[in-house]
C-alpha atoms as a PDB file:
ATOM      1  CA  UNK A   1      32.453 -21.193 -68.744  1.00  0.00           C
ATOM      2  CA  UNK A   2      35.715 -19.588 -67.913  1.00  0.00           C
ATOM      3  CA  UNK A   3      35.863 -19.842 -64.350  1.00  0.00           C
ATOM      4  CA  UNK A   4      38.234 -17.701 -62.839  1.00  0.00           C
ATOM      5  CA  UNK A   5      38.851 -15.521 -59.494  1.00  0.00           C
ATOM      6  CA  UNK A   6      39.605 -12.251 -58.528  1.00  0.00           C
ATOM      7  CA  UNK A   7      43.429 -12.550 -57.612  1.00  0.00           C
ATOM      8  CA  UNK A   8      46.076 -10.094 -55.675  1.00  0.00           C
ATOM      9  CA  UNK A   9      49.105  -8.670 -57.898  1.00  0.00           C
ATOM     10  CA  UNK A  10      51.007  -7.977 -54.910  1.00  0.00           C
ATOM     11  CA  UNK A  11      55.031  -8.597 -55.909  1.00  0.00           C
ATOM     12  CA  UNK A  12      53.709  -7.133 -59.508  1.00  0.00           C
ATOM     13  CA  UNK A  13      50.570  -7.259 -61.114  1.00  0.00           C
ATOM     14  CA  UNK A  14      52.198 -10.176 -63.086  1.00  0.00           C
ATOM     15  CA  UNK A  15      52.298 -12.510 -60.160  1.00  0.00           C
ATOM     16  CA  UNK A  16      48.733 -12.590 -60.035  1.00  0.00           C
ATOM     17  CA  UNK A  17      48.993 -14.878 -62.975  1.00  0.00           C
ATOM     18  CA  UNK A  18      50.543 -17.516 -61.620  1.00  0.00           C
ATOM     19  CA  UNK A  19      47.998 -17.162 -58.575  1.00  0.00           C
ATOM     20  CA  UNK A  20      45.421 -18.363 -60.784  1.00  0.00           C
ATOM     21  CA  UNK A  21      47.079 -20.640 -63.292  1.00  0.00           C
ATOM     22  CA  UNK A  22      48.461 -22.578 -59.729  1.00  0.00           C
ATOM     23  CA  UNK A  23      44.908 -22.960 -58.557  1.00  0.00           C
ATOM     24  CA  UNK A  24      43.415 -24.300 -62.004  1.00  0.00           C
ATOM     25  CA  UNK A  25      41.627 -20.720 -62.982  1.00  0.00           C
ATOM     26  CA  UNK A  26      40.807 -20.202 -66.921  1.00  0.00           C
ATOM     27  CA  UNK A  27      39.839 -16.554 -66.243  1.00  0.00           C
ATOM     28  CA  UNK A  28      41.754 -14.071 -64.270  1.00  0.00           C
ATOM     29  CA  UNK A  29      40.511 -10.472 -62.410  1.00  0.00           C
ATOM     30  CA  UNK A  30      42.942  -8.010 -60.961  1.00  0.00           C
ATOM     31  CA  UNK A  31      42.875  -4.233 -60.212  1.00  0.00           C
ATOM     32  CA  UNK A  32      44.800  -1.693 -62.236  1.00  0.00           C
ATOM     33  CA  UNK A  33      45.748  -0.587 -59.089  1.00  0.00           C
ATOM     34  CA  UNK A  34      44.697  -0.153 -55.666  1.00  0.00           C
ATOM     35  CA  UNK A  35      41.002   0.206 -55.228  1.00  0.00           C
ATOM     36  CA  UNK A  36      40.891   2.793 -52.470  1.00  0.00           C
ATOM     37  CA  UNK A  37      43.328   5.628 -53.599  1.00  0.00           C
ATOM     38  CA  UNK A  38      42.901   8.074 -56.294  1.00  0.00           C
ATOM     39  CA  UNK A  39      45.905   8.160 -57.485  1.00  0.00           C
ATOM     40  CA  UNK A  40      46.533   6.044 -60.926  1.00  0.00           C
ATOM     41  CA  UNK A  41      49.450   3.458 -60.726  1.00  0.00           C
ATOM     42  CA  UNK A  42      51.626   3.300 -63.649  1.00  0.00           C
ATOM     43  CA  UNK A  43      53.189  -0.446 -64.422  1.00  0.00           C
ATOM     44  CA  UNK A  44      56.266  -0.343 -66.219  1.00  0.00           C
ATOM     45  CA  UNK A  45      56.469  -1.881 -70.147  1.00  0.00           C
ATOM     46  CA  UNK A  46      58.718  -4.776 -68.810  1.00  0.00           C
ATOM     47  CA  UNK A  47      55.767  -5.919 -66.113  1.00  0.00           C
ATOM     48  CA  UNK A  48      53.145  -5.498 -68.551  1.00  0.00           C
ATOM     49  CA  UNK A  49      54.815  -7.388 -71.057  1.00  0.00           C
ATOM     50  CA  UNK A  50      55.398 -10.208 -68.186  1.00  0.00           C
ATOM     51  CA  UNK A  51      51.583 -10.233 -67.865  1.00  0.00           C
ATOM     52  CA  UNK A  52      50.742 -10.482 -71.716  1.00  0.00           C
ATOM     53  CA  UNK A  53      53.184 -13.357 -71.644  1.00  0.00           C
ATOM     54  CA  UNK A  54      52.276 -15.333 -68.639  1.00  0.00           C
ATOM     55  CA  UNK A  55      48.830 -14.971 -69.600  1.00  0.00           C
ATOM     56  CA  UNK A  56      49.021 -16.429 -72.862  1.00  0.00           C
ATOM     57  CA  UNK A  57      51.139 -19.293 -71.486  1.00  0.00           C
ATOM     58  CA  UNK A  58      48.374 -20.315 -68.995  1.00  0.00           C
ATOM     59  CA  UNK A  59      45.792 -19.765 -71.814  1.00  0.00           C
ATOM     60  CA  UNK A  60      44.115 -17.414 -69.462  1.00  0.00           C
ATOM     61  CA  UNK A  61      41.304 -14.439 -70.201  1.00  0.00           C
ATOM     62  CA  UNK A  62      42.110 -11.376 -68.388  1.00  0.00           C
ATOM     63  CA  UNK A  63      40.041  -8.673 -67.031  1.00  0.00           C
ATOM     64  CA  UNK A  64      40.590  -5.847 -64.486  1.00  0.00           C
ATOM     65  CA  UNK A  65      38.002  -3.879 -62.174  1.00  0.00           C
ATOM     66  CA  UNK A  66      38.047  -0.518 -61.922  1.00  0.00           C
ATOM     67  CA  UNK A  67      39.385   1.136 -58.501  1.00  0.00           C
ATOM     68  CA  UNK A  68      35.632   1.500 -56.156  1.00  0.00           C
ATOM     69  CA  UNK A  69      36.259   5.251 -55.687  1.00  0.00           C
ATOM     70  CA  UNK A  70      35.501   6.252 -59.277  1.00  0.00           C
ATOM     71  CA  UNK A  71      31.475   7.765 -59.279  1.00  0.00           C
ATOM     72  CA  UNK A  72      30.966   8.724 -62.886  1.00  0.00           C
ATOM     73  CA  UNK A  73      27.653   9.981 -62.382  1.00  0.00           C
ATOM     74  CA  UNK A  74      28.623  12.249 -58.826  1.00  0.00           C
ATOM     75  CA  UNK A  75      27.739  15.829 -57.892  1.00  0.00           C
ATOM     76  CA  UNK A  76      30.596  16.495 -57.245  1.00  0.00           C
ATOM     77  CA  UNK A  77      32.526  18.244 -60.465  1.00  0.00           C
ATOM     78  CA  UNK A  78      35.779  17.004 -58.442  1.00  0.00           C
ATOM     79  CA  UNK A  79      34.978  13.357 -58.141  1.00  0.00           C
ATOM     80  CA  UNK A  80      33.728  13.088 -61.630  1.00  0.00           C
ATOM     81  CA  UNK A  81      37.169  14.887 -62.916  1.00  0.00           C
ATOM     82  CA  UNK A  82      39.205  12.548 -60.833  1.00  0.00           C
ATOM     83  CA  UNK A  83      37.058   9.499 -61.954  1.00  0.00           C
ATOM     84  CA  UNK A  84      37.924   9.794 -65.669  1.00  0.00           C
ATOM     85  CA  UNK A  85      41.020   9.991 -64.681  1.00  0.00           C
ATOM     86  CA  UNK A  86      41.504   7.176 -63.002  1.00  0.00           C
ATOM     87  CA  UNK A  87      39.488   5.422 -65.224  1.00  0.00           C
ATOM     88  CA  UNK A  88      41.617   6.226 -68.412  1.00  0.00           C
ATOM     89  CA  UNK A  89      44.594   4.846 -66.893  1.00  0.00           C
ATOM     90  CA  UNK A  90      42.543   1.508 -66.212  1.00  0.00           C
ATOM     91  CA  UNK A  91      41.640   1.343 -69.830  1.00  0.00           C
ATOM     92  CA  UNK A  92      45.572   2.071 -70.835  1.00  0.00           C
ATOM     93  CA  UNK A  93      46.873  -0.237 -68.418  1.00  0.00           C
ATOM     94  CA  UNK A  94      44.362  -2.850 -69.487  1.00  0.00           C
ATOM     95  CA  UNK A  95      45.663  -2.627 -73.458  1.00  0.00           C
ATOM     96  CA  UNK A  96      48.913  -3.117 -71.922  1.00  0.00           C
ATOM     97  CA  UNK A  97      48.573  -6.127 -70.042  1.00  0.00           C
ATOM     98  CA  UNK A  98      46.308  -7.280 -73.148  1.00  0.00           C
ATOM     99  CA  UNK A  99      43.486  -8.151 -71.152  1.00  0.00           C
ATOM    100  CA  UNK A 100      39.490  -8.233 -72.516  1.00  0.00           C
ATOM    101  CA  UNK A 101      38.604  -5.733 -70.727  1.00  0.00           C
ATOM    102  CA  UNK A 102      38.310  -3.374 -67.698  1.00  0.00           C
ATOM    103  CA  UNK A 103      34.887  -3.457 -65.547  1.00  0.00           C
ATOM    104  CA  UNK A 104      33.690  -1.030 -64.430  1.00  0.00           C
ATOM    105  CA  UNK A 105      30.921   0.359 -61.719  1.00  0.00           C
ATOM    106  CA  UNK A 106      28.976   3.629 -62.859  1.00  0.00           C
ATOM    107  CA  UNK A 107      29.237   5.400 -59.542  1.00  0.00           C
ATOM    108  CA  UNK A 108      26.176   6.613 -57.984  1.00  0.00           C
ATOM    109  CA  UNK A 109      23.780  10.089 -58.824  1.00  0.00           C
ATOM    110  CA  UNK A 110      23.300  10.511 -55.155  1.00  0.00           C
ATOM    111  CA  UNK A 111      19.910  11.411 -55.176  1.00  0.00           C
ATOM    112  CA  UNK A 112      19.252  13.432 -58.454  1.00  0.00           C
ATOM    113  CA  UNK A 113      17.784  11.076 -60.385  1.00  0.00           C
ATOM    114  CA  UNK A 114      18.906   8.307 -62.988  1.00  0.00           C
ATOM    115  CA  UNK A 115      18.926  11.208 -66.042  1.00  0.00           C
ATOM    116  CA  UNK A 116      20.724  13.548 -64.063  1.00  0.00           C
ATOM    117  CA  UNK A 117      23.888  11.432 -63.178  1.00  0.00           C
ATOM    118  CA  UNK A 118      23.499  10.260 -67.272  1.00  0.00           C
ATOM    119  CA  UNK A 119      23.954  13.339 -68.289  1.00  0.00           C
ATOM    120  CA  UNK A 120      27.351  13.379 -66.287  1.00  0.00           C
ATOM    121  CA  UNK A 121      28.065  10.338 -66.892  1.00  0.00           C
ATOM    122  CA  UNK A 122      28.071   9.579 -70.433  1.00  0.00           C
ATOM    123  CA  UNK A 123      30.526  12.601 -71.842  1.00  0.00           C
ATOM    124  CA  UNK A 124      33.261  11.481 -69.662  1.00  0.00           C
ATOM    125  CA  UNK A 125      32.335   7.780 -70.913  1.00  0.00           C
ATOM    126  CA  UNK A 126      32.283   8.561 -74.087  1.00  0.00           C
ATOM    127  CA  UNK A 127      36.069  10.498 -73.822  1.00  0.00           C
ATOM    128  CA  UNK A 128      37.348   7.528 -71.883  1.00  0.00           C
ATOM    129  CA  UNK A 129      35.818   4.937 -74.854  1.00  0.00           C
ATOM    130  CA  UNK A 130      38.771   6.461 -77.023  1.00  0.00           C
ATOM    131  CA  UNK A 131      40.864   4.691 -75.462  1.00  0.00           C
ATOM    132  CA  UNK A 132      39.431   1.609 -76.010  1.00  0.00           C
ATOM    133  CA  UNK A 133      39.434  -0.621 -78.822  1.00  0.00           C
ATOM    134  CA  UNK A 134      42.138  -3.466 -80.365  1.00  0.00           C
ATOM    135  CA  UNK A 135      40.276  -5.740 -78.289  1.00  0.00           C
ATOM    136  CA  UNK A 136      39.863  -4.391 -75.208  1.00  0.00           C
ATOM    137  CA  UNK A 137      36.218  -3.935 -73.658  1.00  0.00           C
ATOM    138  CA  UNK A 138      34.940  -1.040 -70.869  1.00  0.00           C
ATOM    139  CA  UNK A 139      32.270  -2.934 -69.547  1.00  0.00           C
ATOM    140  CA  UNK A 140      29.546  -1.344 -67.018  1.00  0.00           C
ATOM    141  CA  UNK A 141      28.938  -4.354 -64.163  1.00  0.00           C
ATOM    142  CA  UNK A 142      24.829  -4.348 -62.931  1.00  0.00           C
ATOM    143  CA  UNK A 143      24.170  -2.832 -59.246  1.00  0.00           C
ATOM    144  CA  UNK A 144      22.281  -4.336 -56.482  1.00  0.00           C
ATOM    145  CA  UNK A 145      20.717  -0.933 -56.506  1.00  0.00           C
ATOM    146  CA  UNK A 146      21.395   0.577 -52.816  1.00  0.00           C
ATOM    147  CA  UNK A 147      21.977   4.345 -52.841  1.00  0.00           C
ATOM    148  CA  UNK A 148      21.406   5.952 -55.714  1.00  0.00           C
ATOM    149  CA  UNK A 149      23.766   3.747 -58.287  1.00  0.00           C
ATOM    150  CA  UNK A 150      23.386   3.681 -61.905  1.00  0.00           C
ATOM    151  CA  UNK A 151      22.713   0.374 -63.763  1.00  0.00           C
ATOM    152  CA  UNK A 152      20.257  -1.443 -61.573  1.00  0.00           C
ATOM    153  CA  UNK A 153      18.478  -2.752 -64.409  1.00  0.00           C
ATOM    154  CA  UNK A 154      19.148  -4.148 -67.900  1.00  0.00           C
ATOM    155  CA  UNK A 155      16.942  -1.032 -69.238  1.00  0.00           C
ATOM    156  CA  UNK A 156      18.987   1.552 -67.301  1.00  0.00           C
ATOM    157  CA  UNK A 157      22.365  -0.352 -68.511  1.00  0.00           C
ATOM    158  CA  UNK A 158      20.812   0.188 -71.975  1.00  0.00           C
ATOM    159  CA  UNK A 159      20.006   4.046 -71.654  1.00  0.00           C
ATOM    160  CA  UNK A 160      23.632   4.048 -71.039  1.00  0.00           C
ATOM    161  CA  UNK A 161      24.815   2.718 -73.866  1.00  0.00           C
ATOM    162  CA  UNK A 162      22.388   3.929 -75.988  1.00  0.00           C
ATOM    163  CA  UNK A 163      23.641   7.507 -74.716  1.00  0.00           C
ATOM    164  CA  UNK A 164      27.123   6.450 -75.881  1.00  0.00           C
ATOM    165  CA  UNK A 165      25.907   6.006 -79.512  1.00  0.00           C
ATOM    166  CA  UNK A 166      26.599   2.235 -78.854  1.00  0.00           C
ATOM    167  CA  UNK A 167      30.153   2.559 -79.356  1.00  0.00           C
ATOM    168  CA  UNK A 168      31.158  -1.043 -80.561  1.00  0.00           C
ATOM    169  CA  UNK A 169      33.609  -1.311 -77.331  1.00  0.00           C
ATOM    170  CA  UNK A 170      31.269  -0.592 -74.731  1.00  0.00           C
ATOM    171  CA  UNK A 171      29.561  -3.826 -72.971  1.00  0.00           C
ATOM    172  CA  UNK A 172      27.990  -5.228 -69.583  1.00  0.00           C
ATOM    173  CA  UNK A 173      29.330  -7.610 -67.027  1.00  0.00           C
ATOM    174  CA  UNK A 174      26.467  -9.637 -65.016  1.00  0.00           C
ATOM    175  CA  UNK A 175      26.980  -9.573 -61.246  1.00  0.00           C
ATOM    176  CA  UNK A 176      24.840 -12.794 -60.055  1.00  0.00           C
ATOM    177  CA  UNK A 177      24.586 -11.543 -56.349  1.00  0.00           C
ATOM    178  CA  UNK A 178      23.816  -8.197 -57.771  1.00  0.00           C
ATOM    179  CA  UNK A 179      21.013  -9.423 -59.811  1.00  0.00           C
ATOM    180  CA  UNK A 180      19.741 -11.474 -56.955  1.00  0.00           C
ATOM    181  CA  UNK A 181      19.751  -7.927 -54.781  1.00  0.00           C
ATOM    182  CA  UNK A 182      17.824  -6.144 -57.815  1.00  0.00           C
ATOM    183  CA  UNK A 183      15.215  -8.579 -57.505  1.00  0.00           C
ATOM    184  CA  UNK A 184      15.839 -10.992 -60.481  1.00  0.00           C
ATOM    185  CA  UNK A 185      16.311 -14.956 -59.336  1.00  0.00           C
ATOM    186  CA  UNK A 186      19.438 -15.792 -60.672  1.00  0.00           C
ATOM    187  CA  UNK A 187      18.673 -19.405 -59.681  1.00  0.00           C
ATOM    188  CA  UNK A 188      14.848 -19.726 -61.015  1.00  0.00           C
ATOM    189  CA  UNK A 189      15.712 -20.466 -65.174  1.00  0.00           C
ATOM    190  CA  UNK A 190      12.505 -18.697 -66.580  1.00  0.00           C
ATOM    191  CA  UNK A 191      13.864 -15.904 -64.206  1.00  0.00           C
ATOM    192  CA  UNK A 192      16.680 -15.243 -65.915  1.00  0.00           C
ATOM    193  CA  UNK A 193      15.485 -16.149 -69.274  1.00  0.00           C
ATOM    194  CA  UNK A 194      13.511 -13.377 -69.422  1.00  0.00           C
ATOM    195  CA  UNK A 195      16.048 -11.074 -68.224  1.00  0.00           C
ATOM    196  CA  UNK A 196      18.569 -12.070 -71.166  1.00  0.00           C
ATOM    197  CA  UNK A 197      15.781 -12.171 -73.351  1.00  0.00           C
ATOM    198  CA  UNK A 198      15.362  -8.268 -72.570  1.00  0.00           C
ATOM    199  CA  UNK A 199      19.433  -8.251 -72.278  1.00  0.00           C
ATOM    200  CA  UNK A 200      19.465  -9.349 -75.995  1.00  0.00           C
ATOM    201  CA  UNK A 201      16.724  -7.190 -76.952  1.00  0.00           C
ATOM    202  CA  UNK A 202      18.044  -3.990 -75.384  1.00  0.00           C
ATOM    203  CA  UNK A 203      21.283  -4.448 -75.683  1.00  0.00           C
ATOM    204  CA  UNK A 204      22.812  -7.699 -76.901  1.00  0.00           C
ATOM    205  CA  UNK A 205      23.947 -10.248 -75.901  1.00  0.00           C
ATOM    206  CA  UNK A 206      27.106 -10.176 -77.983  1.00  0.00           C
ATOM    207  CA  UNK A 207      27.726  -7.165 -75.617  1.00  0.00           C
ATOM    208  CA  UNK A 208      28.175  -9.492 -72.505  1.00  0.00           C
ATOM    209  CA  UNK A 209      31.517 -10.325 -72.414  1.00  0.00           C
ATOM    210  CA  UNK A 210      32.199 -11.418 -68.481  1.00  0.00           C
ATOM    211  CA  UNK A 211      30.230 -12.198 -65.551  1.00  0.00           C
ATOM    212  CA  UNK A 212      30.832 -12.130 -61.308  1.00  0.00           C
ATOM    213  CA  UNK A 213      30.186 -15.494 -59.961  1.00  0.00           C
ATOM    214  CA  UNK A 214      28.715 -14.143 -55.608  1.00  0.00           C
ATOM    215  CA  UNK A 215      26.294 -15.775 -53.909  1.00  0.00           C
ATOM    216  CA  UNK A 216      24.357 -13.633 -51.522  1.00  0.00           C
ATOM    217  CA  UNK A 217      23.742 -13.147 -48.184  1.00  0.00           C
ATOM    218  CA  UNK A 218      20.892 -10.646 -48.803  1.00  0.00           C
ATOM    219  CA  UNK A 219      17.247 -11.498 -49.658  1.00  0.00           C
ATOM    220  CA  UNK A 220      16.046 -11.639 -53.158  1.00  0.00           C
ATOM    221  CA  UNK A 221      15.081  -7.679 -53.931  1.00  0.00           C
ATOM    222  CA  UNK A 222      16.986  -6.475 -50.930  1.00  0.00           C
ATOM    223  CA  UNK A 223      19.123  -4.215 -53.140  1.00  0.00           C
ATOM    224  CA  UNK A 224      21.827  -4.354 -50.500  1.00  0.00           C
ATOM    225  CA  UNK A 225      25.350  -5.676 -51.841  1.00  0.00           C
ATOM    226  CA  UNK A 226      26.725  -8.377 -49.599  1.00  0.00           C
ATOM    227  CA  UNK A 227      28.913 -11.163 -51.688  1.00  0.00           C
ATOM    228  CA  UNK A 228      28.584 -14.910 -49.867  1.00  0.00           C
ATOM    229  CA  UNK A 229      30.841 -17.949 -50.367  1.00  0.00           C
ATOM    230  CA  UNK A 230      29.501 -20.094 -53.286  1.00  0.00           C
ATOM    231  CA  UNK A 231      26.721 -22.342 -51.416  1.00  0.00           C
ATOM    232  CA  UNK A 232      26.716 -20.163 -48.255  1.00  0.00           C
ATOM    233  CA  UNK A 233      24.306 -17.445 -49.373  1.00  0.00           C
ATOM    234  CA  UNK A 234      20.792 -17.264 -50.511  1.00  0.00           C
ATOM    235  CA  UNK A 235      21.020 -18.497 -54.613  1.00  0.00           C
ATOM    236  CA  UNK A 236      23.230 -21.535 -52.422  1.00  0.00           C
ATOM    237  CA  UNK A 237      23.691 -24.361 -55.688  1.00  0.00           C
ATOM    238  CA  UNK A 238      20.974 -22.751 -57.771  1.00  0.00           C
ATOM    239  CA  UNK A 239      23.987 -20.489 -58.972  1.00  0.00           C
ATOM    240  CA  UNK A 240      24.627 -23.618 -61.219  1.00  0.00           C
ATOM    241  CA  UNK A 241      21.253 -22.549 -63.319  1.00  0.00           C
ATOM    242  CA  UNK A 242      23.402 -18.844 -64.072  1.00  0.00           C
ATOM    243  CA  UNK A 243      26.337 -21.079 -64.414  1.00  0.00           C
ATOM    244  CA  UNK A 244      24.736 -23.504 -66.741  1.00  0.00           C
ATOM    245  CA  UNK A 245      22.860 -20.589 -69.002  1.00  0.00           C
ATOM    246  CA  UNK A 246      23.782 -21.497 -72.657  1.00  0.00           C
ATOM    247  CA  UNK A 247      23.565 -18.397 -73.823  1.00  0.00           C
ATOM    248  CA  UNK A 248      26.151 -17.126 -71.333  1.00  0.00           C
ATOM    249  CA  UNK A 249      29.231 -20.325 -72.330  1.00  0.00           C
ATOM    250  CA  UNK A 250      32.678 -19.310 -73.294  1.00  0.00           C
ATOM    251  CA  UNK A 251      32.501 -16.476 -71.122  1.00  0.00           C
ATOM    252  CA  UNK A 252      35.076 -15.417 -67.690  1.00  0.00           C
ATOM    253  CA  UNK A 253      32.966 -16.038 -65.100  1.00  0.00           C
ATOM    254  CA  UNK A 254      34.999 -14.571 -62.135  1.00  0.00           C
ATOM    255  CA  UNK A 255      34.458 -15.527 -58.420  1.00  0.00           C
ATOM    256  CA  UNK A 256      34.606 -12.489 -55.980  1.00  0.00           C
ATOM    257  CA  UNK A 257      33.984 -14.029 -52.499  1.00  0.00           C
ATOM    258  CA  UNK A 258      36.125 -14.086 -49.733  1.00  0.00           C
ATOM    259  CA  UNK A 259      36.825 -17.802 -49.364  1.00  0.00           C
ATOM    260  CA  UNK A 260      36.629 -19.920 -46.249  1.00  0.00           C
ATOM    261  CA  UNK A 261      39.272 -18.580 -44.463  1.00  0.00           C
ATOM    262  CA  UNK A 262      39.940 -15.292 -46.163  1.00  0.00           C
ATOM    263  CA  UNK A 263      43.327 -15.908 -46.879  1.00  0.00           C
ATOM    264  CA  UNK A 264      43.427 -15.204 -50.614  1.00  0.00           C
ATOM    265  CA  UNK A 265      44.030 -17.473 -53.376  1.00  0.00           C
ATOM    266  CA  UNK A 266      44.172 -20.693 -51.640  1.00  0.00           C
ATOM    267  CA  UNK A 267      40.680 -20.101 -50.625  1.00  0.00           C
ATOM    268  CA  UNK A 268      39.640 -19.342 -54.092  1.00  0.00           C
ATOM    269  CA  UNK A 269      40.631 -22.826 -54.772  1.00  0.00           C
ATOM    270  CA  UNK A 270      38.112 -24.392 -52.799  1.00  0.00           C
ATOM    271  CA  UNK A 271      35.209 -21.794 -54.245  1.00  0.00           C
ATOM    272  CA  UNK A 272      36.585 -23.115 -57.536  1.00  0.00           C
ATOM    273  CA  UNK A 273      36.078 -26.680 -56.234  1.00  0.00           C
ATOM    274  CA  UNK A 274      32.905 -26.143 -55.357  1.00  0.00           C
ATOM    275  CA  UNK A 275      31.805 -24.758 -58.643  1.00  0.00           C
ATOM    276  CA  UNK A 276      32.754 -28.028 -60.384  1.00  0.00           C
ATOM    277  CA  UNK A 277      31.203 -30.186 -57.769  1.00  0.00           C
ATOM    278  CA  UNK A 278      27.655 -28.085 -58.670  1.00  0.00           C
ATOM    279  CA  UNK A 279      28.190 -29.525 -62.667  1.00  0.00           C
ATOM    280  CA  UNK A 280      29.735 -26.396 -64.020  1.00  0.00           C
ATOM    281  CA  UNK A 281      32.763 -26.819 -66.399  1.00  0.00           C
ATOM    282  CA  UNK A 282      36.501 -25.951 -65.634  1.00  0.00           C
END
C-alpha cells in the first residue's frame, strides 16, 4: 500500500509536501482549504503548480478531503447551496494541484430518511461530477453511521452511485475505524471479505481508489466516530489484516490519527513506524 498521512499546508498548501516526503509518506492528504469555514479558498496558479511539481518529485499520490461543513443531503436549501459550492472549488482545486482525487463525506439527512437526503443529494452530485474527470476522482468516504449520515453501508454507497448513472469519476474511499463503528470487523479476514465481495458486486472494486488508515476507540457496531492511534484502539494490530487485503494493494492508504503527542507531522512519523512494524509495506 501507499501509506501516507493527513498533513497541514500551513505556509502554502505546497509545504505539505515536503511534510510527508520528510517523514517517508508515499501518499499525501490535505484540505482544499480550511475545514470549518464556508468560504472556498482560492490557491494561486504559481502554488498549485509548486504542488504538481513537488509531488511528482517525491513520487507521491495526492488526495484532498473535503471541508466537514459540507451536508449534501441537509434540509436546509441553504446548506445544500453552500455545500456544492464549496465542494466545486475542492474538485477545481484538486485538478490543479493534480491530485487523484477529492474525498468527500455525504453530509447527513437529519432524520428524513436515507431516500429523502438522495434525492437532494445526488443533483448537486451529479452538477459537481462535471467538474471532474482528467484523472481526478470525487470519492464518497463510508460513515460510522451516527446521526442520520449517508453511506453507512456498501449498499447505501451503491444507491448513490447508482443514482449518479455511475458516472465513470465517481468512487468510494474505505474508512477502517468507520467500518469498525458500522459493525463490520475490519480485523476478522472473512469479515471483510465478504464486505468487498459485496463492494465488488455493488459497486466495484475498480471504484476504490483510497482508503483511511484509524483505529478506534469505539466498540465494534457502536456507530460513533472516534479515530485512535494505530494499536491504541479497538482493531489494535488486526488493522494489518485491512492493511494486508490483496485486493486493496497499490492503493493511498492515509493515516488520520492524532499521533502521540499531537503535534502534527512528527507524530505521523511514528504512526507510520508503527504500520511497518505490523508487516505492512512502505
Amino acid at each position: 500500500m501507499l501509506l501516507g498521512a493527513h498533513l497541514s499546508s500551513a505556509g502554502g498548501i505546497h509545504q505539505a509536501v515536503g511534510r510527508a516526503a520528510e517523514i517517508g509518506c508515499r501518499s499525501l492528504q490535505v484540505f482544499p482549504q480550511s475545514p470549518r469555514v464556508w468560504k472556498p479558498a482560492v490557491h494561486s496558479d504559481e502554488d498549485l503548480a509548486r504542488f504538481r511539481r513537488l509531488a511528482a518529485e517525491a513520487d507521491l499520490v495526492a488526495v484532498t478531503h473535503a471541508p466537514y461543513l459540507i451536508n449534501l443531503a441537509g434540509t436546509d436549501p441553504l446548506t445544500v447551496e453552500r455545500s456544492e459550492a464549496v465542494l466545486a472549488q475542492a474538485l477545481r482545486t484538486t485538478r490543479g494541484l493534480g491530485a487523484l482525487a477529492v474525498i468527500v463525506h455525504l453530509g447527513s439527512h437529519l432524520g428524513s430518511g436515507f431516500e429523502a437526503g438522495l434525492a437532494r443529494a445526488a443533483p448537486v452530485l451529479e452538477r459537481v461530477l462535471e467538474l471532474a474527470g482528467d484523472g481526478t476522482w470525487l470519492l464518497l468516504e463510508n460513515t460510522a453511521g451516527a446521526g442520520g449520515t449517508m453511506g453507512l453501508t456498501v449498499e447505501e454507497l451503491a444507491l448513490v452511485i447508482d443514482r449518479c448513472g455511475r458516472h465513470p469519476w465517481l468512487g468510494v474511499c474505505l474508512d477502517s475505524c468507520h467500518l469498525y463503528a458500522s459493525g463490520v470487523d475490519v480485523g476478522d479476514p472473512a469479515a471483510l471479505d465478504a464486505t468487498l465481495d459485496e463492494l465488488d458486486s455493488r459497486i466495484g472494486l475498480d471504484r476504490l481508489k483510497a482508503l483511511h488508515i484509524n483505529d478506534s476507540q469505539m466498540p465494534l457496531g457502536s456507530n460513533r466516530d472516534r479515530h485512535a492511534n494505530i494499536g491504541e484502539g479497538l482493531i489494535g494490530e488486526r488493522i494489518s489484516v485491512f492493511l494486508g487485503s490483496p485486493r486493496m494493494q497499490g492503493l493511498p492508504a492515509v493515516l488520520e490519527t492524532i499521533g502521540h503527542d499531537g503535534n502534527g507531522f512528527d507524530a505521523d512519523m511514528r504512526e507510520l513506524e508503527r504500520l511497518w512494524h505490523l508487516g505492512v509495506g512502505g
